[in-house]
N, C-alpha and C. Protein backbone atom coordinates (compact mmCIF):
# COMPACT_ATOMS: atom_id res chain seq x y z
N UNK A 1 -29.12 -29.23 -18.34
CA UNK A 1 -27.72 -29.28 -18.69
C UNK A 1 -26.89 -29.14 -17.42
N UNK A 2 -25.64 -30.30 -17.19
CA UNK A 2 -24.67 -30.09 -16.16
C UNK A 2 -23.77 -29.41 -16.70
N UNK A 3 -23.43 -28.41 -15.58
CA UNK A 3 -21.73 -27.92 -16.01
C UNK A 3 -21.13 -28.42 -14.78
N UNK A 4 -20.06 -28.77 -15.61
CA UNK A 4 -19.18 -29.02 -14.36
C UNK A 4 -17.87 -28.10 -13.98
N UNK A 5 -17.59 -27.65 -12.77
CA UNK A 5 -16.27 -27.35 -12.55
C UNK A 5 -14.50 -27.77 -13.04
N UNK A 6 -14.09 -27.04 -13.36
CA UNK A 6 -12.79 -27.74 -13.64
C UNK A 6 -11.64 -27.04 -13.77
N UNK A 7 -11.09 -27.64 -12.67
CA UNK A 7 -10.16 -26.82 -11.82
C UNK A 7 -8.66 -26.73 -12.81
N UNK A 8 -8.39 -25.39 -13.31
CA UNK A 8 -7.73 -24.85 -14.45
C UNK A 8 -6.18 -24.96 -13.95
N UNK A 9 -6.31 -24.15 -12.45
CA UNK A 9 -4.81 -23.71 -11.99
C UNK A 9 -3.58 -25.26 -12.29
N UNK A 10 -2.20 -24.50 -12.63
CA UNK A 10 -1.29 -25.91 -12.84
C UNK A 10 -0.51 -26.07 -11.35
N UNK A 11 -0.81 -25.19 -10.49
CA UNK A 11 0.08 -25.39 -9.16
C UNK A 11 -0.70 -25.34 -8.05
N UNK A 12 -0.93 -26.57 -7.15
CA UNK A 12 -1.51 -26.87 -5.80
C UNK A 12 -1.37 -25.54 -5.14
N UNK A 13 -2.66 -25.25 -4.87
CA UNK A 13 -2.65 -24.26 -3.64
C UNK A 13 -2.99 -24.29 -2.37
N UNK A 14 -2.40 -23.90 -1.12
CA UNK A 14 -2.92 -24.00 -0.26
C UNK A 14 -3.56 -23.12 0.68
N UNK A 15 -4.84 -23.30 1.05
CA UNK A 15 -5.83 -22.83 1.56
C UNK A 15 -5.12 -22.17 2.93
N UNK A 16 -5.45 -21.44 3.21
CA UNK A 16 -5.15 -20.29 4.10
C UNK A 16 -5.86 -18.89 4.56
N UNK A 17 -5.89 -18.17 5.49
CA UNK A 17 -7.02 -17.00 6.30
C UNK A 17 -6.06 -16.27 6.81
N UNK A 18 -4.94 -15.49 6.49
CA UNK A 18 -4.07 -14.66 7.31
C UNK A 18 -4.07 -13.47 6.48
N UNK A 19 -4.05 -12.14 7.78
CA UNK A 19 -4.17 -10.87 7.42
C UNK A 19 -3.01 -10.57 6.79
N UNK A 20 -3.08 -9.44 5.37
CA UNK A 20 -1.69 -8.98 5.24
C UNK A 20 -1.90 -7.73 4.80
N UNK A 21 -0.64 -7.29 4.36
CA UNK A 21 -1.24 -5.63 4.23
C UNK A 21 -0.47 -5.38 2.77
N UNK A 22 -0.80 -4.71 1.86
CA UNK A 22 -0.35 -4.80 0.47
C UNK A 22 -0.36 -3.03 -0.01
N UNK A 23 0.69 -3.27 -0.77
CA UNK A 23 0.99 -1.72 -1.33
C UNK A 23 1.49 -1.21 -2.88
N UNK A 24 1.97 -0.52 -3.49
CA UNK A 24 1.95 0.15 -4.93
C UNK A 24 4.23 -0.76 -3.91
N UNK A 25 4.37 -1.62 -5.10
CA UNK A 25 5.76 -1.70 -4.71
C UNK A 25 6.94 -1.00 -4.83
N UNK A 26 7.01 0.90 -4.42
CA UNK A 26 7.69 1.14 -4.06
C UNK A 26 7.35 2.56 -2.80
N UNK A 27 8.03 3.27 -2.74
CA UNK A 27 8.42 3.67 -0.91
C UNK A 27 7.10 4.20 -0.58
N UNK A 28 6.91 4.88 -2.35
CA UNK A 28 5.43 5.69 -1.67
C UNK A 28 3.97 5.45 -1.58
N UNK A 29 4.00 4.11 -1.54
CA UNK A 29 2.85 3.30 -1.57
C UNK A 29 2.70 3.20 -0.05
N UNK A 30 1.24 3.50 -0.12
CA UNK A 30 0.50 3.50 0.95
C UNK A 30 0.01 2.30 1.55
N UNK A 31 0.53 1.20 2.61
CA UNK A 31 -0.16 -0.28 2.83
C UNK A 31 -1.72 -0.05 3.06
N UNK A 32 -2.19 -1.10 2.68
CA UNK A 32 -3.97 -1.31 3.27
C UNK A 32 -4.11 -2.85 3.67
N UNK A 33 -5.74 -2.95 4.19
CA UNK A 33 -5.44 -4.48 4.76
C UNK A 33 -6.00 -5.09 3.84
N UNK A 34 -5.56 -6.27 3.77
CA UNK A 34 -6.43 -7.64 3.28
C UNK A 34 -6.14 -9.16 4.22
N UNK A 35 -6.88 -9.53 3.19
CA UNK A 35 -6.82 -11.63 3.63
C UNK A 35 -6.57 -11.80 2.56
N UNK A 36 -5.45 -13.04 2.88
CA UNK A 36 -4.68 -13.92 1.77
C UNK A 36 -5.63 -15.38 2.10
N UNK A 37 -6.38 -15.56 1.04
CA UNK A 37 -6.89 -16.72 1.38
C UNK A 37 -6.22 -18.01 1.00
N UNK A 38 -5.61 -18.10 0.00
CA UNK A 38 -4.57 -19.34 -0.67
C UNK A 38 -3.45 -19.07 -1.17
N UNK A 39 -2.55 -20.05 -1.31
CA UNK A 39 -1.50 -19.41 -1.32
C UNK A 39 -0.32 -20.78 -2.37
N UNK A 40 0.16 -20.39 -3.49
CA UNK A 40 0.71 -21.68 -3.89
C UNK A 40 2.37 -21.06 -4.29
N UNK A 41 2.95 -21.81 -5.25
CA UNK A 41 4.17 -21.17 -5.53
C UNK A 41 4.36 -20.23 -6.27
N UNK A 42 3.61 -19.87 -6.84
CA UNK A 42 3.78 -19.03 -7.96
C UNK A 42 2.59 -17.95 -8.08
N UNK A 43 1.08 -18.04 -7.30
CA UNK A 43 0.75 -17.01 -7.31
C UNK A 43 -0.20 -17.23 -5.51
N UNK A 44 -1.34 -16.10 -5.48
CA UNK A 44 -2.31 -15.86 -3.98
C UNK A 44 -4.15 -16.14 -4.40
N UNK A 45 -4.52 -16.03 -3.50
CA UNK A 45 -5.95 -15.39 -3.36
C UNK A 45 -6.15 -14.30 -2.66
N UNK A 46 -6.99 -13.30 -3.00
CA UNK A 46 -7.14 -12.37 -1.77
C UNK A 46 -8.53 -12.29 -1.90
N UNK A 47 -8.71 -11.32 -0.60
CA UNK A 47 -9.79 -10.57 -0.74
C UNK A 47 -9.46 -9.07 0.32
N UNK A 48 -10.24 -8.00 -0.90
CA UNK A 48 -10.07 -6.88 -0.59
C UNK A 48 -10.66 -5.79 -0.46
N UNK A 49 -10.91 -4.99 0.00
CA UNK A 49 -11.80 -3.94 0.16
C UNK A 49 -12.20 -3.23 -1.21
N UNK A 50 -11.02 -3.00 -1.87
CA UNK A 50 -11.25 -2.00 -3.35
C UNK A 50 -10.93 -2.89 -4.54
N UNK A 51 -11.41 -2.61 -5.54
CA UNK A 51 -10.91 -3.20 -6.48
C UNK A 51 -9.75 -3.37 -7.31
N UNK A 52 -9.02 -3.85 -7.88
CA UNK A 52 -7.64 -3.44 -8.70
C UNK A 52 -7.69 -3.69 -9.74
N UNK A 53 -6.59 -3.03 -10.83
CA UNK A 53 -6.27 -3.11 -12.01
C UNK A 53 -5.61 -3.95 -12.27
N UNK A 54 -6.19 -4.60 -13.58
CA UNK A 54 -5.11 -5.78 -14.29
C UNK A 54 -3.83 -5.50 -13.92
N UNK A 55 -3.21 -6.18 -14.26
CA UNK A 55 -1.87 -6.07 -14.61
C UNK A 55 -0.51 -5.52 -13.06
N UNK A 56 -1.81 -4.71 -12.20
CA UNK A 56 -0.95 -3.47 -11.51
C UNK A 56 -0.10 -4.58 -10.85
N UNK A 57 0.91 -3.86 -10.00
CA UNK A 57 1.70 -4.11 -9.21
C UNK A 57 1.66 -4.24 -7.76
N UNK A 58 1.79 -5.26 -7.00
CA UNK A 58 1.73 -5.02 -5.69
C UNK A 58 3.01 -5.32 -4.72
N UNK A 59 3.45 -5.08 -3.44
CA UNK A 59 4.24 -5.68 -2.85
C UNK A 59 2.65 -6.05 -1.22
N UNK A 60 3.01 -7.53 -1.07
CA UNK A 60 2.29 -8.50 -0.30
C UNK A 60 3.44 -8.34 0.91
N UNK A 61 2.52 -8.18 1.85
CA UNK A 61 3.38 -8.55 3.25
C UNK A 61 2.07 -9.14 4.27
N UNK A 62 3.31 -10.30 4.84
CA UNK A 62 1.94 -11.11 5.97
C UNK A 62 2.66 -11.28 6.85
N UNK A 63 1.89 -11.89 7.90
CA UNK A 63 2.66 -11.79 9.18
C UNK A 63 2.63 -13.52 9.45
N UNK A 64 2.82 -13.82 10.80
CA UNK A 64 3.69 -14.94 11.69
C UNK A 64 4.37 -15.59 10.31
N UNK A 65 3.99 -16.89 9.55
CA UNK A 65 4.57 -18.22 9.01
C UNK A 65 4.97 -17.08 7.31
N UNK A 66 4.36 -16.09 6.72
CA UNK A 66 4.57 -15.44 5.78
C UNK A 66 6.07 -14.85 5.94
N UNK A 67 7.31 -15.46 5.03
CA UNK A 67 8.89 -15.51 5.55
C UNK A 67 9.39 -14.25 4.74
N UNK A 68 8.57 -13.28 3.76
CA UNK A 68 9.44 -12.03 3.22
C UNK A 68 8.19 -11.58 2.32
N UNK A 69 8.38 -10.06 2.59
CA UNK A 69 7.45 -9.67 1.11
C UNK A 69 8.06 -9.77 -0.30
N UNK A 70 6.64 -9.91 -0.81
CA UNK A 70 6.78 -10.67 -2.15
C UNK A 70 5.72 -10.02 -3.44
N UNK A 71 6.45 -9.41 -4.25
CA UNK A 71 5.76 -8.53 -5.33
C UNK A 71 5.25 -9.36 -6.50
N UNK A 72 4.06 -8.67 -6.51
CA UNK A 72 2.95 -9.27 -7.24
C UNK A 72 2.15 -9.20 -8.32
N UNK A 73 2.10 -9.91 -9.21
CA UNK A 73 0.90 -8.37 -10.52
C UNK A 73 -0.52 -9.27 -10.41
N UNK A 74 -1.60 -8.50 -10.51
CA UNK A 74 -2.69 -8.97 -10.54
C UNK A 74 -3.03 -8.96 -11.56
N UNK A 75 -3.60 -10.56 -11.68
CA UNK A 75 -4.30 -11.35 -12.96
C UNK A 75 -5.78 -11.45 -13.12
N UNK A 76 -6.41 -11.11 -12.14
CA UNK A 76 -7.95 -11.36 -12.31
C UNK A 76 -8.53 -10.77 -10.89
N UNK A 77 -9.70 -10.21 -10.92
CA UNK A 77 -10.81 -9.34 -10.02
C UNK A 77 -12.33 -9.33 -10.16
N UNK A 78 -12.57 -9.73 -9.14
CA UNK A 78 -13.91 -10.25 -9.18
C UNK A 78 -14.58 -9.83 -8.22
N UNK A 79 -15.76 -8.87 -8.19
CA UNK A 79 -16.56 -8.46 -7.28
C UNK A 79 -17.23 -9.83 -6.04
N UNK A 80 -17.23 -9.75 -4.99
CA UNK A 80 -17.95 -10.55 -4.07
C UNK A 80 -18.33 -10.18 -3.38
N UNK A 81 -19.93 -9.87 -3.09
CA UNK A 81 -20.30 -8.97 -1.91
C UNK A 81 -19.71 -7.81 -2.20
N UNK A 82 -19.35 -7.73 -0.72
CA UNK A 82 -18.83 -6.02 -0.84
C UNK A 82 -17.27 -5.50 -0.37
N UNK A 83 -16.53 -6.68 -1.09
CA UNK A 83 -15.25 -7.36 -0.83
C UNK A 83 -15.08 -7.78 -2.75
N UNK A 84 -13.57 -7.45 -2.97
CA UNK A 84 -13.45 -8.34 -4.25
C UNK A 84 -12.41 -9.25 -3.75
N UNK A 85 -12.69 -10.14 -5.00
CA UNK A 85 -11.84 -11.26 -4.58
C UNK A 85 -10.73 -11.23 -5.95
N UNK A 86 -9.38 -11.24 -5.69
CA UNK A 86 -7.98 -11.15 -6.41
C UNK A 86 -7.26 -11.88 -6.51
N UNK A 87 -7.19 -12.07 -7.77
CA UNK A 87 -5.56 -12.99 -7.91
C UNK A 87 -4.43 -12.77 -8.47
N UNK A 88 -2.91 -12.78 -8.17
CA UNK A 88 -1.82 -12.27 -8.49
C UNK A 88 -1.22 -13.53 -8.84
N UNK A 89 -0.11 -13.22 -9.31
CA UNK A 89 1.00 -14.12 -9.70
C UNK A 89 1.81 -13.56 -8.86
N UNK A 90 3.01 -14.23 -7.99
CA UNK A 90 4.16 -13.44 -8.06
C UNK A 90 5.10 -13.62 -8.87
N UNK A 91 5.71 -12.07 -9.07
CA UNK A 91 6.86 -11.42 -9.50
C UNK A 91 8.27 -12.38 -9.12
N UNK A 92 8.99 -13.19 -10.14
CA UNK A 92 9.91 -13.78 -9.72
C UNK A 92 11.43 -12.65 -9.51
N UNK A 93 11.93 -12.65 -7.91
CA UNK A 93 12.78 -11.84 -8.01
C UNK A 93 14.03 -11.43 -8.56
N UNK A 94 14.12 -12.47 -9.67
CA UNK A 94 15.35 -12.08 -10.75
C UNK A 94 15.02 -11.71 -11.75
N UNK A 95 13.74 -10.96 -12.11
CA UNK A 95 13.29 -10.09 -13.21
C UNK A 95 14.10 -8.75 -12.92
């Protein structure tokens, strides 16, 4: 039996490797590092040292071409190695 792949997402993403550092989005959140591996309009890829909770909240910050931080809720977590791999939506800022 073939299975085939089939690529679900409705918005082009683009592939990307830049460090960023992500936190609980407000003052007393502590940043940590990650990699943003893709990146489209409406949500990321990461990968991260710890794992996260559905739903939680993040504020994303990256550096050089990354133009403002941008708050996030995570939709899905997936162990890889010894790294998980994450995906958020962002938070549109007129909520």
């Amino acid at each position: 039996m073939h299975i085939e792949h089939i690529e679900l997402r409705k918005n082009l993403r683009i592939s990307i490797n830049m460090d960023i550092s992500y936190s609980a989005p407000n003052p007393a959140g502590q940043a940590r590092k990650g990699t943003l591996l893709d990146v489209s309009n409406h949500g990321a890829g990461l990968i991260l040292d710890e794992p996260l909770g559905l739903n939680q909240t993040l504020r994303l910050e990256g550096y050089d071409d990354w133009d403002r931080p941008r708050d996030a809720r995570v939709r899905w977590v997936r162990k890889a190695n010894e790294h998980y791999r994450v995906g958020v939506e962002f938070i549109d800022d007129e909520r």
